[in-house]
Protein backbone atom coordinates (compact mmCIF):
# COMPACT_ATOMS: atom_id res chain seq x y z
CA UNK A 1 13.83 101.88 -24.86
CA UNK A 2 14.29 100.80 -21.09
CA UNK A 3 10.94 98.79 -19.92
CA UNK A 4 9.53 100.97 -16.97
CA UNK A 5 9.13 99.56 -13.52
CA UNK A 6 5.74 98.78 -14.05
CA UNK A 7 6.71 95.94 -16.90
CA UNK A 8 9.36 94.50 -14.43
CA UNK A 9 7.17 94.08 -11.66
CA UNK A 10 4.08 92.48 -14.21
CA UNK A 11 7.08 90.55 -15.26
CA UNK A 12 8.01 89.21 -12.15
CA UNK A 13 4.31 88.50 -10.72
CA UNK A 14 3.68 86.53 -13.92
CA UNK A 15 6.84 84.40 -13.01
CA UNK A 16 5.83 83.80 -9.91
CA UNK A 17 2.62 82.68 -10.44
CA UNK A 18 4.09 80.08 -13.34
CA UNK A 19 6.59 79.19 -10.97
CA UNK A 20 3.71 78.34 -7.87
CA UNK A 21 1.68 76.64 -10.84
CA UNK A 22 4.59 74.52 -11.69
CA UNK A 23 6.21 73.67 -8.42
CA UNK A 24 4.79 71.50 -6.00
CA UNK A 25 6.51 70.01 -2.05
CA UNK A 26 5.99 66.65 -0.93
CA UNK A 27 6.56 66.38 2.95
CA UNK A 28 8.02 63.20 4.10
CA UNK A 29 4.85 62.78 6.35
CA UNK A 30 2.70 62.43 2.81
CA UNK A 31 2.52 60.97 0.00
CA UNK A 32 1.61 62.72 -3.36
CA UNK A 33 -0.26 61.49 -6.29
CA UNK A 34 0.14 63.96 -9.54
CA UNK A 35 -3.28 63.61 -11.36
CA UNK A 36 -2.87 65.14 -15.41
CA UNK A 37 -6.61 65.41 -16.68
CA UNK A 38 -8.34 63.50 -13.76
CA UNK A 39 -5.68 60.34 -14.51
CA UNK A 40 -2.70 59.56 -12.83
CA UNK A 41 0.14 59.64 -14.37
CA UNK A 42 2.97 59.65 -11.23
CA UNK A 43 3.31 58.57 -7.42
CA UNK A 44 5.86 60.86 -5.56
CA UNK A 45 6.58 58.98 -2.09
CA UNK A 46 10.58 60.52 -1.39
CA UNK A 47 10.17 64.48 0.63
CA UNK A 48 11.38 67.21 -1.99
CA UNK A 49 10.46 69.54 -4.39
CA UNK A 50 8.70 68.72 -7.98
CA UNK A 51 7.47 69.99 -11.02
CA UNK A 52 4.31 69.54 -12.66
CA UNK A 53 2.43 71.18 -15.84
CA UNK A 54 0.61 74.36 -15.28
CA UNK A 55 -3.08 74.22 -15.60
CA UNK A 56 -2.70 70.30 -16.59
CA UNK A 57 -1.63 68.79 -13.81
CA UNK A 58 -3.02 68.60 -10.08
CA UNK A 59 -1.69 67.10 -7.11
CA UNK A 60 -3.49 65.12 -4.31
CA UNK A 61 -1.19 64.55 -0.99
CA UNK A 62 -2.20 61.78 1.32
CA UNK A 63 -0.69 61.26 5.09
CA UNK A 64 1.35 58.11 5.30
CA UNK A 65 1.69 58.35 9.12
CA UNK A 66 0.16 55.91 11.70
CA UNK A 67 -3.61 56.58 12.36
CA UNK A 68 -6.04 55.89 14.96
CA UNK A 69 -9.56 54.42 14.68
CA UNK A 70 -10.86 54.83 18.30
CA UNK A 71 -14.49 53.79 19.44
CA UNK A 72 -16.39 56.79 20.80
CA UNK A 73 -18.29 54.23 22.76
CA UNK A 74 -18.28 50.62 23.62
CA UNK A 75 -19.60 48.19 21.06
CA UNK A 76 -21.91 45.42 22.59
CA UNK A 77 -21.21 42.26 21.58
CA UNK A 78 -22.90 38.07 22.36
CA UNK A 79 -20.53 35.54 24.01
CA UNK A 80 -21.41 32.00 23.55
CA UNK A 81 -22.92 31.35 26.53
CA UNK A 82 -25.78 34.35 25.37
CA UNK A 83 -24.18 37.36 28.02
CA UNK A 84 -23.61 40.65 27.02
CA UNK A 85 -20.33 41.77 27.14
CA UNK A 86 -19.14 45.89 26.48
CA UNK A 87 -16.03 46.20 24.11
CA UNK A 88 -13.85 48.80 24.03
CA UNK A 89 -10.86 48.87 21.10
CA UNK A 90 -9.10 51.23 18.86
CA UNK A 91 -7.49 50.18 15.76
CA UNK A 92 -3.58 51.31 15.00
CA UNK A 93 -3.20 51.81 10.66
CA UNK A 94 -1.24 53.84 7.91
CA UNK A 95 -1.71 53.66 4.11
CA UNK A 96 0.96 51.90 2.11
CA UNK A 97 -0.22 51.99 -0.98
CA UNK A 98 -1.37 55.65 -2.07
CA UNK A 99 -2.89 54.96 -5.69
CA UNK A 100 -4.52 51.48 -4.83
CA UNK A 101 -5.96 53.86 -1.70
CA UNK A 102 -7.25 56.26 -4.11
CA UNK A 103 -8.72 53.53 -6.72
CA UNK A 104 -10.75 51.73 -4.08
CA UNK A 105 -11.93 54.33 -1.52
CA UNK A 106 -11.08 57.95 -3.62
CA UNK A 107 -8.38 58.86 -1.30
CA UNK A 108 -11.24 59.68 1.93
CA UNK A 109 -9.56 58.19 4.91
CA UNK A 110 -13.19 58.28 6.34
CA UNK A 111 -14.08 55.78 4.10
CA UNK A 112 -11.35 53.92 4.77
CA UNK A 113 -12.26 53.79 8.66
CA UNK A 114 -15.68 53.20 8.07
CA UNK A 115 -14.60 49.59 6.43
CA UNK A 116 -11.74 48.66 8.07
CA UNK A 117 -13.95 49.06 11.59
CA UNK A 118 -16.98 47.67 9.74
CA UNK A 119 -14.29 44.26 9.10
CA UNK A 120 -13.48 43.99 12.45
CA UNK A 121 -16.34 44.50 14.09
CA UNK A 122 -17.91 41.49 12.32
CA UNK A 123 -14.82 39.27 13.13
CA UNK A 124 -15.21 39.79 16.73
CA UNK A 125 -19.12 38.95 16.80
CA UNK A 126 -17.94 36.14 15.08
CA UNK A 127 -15.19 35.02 17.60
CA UNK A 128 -16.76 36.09 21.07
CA UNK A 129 -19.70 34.19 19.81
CA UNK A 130 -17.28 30.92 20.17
CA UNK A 131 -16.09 31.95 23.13
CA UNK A 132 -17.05 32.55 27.03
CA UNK A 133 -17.33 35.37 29.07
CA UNK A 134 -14.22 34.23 30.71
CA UNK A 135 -12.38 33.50 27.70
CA UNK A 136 -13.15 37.01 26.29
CA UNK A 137 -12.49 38.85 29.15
CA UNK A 138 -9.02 37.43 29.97
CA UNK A 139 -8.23 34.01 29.23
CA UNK A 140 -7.96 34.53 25.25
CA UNK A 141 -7.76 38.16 24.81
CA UNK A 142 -4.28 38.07 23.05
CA UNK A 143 -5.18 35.27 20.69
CA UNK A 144 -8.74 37.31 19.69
CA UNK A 145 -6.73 40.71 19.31
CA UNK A 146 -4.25 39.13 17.03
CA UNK A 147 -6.75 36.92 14.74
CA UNK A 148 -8.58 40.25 13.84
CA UNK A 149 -5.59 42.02 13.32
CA UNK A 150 -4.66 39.23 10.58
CA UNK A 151 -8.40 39.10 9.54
CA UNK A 152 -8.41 43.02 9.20
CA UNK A 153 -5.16 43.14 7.38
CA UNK A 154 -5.86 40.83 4.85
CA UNK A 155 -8.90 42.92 3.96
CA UNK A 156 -7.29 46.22 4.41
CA UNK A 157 -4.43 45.24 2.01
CA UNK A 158 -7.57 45.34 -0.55
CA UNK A 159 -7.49 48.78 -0.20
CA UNK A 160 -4.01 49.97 0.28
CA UNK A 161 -3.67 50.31 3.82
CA UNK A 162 -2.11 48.07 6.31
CA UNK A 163 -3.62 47.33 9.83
CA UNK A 164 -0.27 47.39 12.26
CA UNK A 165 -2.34 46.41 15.70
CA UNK A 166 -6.23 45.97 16.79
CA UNK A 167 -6.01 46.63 20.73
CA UNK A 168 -8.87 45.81 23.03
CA UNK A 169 -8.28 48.31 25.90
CA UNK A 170 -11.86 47.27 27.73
CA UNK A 171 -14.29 44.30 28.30
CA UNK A 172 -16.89 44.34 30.74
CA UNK A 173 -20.09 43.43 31.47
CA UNK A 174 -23.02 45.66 31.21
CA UNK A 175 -24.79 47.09 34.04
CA UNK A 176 -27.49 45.29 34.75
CA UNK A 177 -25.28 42.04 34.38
CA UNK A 178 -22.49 42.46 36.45
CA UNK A 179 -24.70 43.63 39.56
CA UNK A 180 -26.06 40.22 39.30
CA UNK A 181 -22.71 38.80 38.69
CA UNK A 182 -21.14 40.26 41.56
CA UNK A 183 -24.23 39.07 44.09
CA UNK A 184 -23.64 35.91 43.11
CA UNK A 185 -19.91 35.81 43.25
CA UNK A 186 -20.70 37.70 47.04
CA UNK A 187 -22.69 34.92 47.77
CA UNK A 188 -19.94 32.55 46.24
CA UNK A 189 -17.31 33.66 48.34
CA UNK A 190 -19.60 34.15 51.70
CA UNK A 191 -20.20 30.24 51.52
CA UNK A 192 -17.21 29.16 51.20
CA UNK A 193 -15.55 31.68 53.94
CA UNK A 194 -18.32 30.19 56.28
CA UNK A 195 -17.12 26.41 54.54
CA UNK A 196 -13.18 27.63 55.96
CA UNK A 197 -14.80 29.14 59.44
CA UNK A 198 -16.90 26.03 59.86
CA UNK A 199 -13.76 23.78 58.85
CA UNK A 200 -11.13 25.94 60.63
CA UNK A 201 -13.68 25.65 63.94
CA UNK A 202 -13.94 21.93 63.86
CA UNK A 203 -9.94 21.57 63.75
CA UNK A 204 -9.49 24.12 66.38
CA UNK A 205 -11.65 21.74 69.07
CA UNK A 206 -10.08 18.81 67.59
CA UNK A 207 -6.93 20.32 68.19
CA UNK A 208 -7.77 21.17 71.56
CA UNK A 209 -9.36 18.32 72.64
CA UNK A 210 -6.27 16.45 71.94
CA UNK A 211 -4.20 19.08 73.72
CA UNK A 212 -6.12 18.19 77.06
CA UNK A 213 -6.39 14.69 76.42
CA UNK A 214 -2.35 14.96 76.34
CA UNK A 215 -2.63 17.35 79.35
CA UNK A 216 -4.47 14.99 81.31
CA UNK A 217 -2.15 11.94 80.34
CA UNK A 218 0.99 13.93 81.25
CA UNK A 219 0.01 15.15 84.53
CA UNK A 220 -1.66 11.27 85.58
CA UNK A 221 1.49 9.81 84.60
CA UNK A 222 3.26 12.90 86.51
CA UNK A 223 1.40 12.11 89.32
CA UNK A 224 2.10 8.26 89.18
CA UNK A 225 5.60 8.69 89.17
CA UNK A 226 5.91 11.21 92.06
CA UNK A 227 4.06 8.64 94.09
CA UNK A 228 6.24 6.04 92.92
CA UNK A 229 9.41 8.36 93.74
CA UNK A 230 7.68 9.10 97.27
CA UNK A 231 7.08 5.38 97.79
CA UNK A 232 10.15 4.26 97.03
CA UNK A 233 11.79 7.35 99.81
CA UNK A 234 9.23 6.55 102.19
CA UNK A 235 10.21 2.80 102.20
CA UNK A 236 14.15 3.67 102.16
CA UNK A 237 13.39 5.99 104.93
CA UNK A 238 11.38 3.52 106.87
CA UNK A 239 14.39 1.05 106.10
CA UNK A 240 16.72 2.96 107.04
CA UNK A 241 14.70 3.56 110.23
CA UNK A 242 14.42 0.23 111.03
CA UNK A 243 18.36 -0.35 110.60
CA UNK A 244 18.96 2.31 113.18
CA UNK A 245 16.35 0.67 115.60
CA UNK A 246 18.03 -2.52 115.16
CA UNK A 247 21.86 -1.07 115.83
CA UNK A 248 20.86 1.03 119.49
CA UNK A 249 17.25 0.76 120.13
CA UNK A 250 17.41 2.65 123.42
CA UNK A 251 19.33 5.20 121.64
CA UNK A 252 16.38 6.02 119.16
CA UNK A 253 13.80 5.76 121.63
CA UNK A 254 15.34 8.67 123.26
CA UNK A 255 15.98 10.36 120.14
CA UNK A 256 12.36 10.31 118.84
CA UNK A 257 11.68 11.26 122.82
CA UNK A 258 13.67 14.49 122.21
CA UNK A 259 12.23 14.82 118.81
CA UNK A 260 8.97 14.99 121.07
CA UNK A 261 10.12 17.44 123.54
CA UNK A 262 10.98 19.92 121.09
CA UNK A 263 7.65 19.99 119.08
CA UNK A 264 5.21 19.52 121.88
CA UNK A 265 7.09 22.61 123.96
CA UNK A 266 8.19 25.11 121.29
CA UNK A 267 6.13 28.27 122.03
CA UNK A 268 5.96 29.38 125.73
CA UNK A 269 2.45 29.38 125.71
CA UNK A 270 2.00 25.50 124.74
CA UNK A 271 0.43 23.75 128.00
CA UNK A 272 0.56 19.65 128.08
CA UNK A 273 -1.53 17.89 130.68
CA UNK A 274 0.30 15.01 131.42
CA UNK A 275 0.04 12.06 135.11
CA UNK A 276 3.52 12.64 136.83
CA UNK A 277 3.82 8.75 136.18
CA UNK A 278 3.44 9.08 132.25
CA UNK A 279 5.93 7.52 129.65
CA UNK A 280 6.28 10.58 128.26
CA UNK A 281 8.41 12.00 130.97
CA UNK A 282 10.89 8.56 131.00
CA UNK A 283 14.04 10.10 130.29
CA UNK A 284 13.40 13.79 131.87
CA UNK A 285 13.02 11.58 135.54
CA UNK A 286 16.22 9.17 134.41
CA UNK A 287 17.64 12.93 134.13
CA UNK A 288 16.47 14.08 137.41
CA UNK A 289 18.26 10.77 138.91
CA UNK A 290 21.24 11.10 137.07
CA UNK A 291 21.62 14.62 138.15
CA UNK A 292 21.28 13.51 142.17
């Protein structure tokens, strides 16, 4: 007797469902842990397909990919010097060890955040407490960023995770504090631009002063040379003069007697009042003479 269609398809629904019982995928994002009676009995970390016993066996998966613990807000934290500073930092891990992970937190990756944050959180109280506001805020941010990294990962390694970076993407100061910091540093740098205007004003008549005291030097020493120059053409001119007197003296007198002439009668509308008899008409009566 043929089984009816009704027995094939049972069949096939009951094969199915054995078959989804018994088969189980690991993606190569995850992790799987295969639980038989609450205990584990295998850890499946390769991407494939597995079997495991119907109704016996359950399996967990747990996402081995890089997570994120980010701060929803900034953490306040004391520096040495008893200033609030505002701290903002996320925290880069995976899990590397999927049964260890489920022995000491039960596989909740909440759990898991909760401590590793909890770790690092009191390692940086601890080590901005040694440190300045300065320090913190720029001057040995690396150095604090990878100490808690080590701190965390020795910690984290407790529970089966691994801590690949602890970032600190913000510190400020609050508020109230850096209003008070930024007067001040206003104030700071308004004394000393008045120090460099007061400074740079002093120099500037110093430099000037000396400019004119050069100035004044130049042109008295200009001045004392053009008179020497003068002097010294005045007395060759007077020399030479007195060389040309010596050679024809009657000849000069009637030279500077021309020279006379021409400047005392060069407009037509000069007028000299003169006695017929004066010196000043010698040579224009020898002339008259001459000409009769």
């Amino acid at each position: 007797m043929k089984p009816g269609i009704g027995t094939i398809v049972i069949g096939a629904l009951v094969v199915l469902i054995v078959a989804s019982l018994s088969l189980f995928i690991v993606d190569q994002r995850q992790n799987a842990i295969v639980f038989r009676l609450g205990e584990v009995v295998d850890i499946k970390k390769a991407p494939g397909i597995y079997f495991k016993v119907p109704l016996l066996d359950n399996v967990r998966n747990f996402d081995v990919r890089i997570l994120t613990i980010d701060t929803p807000e900034p953490e306040r934290f004391l520096t040495s010097e008893k200033k609030n500073v505002l701290v903002d930092l996320f925290i880069k891990w995976r899990i590397t060890d999927v049964r260890q992970f489920y022995v000491s937190v039960g596989g909740n990756e909440q759990l898991a955040q909760t401590r590793l944050f909890q770790t690092i959180n009191d390692g940086l109280r601890a080590e901005f407490g040694n440190r300045t506001v300065p320090e913190v805020v720029s001057g040995e941010r690396d150095k604090i960023m990878d100490l808690m990294r080590e701190k965390a990962n020795e910690d984290a390694r407790k529970i089966g995770v691994e801590v690949l970076d602890v970032r600190l993407k913000r510190v400020d100061l609050p508020q109230e504090v850096s209003e008070s910091v930024y007067r001040r540093m206003e104030a700071e740098r308004k004394r000393v631009a008045n120090e460099l205007r007061s400074t740079g004003a002093a120099e500037s008549e110093k430099i000037r002063a000396d400019a004119d005291r050069q100035r004044e030097v130049i042109i008295a020493q200009a001045y004392r040379d053009a008179q020497r120059i003068k002097g010294e053409g005045d007395a060759k001119a007077t020399a030479t003069y007195a060389r040309a007197y010596e050679q024809n003296a009657e000849f000069y007198t009637f030279y500077r007697s021309l020279e006379a002439y021409k400047a005392s009668f060069k407009d037509r509308n000069d007028v000299l009042v003169l006695e017929p008899g004066s010196e000043f008409f010698k040579y224009l009566r020898s002339s008259g003479k001459a000409g009769k």
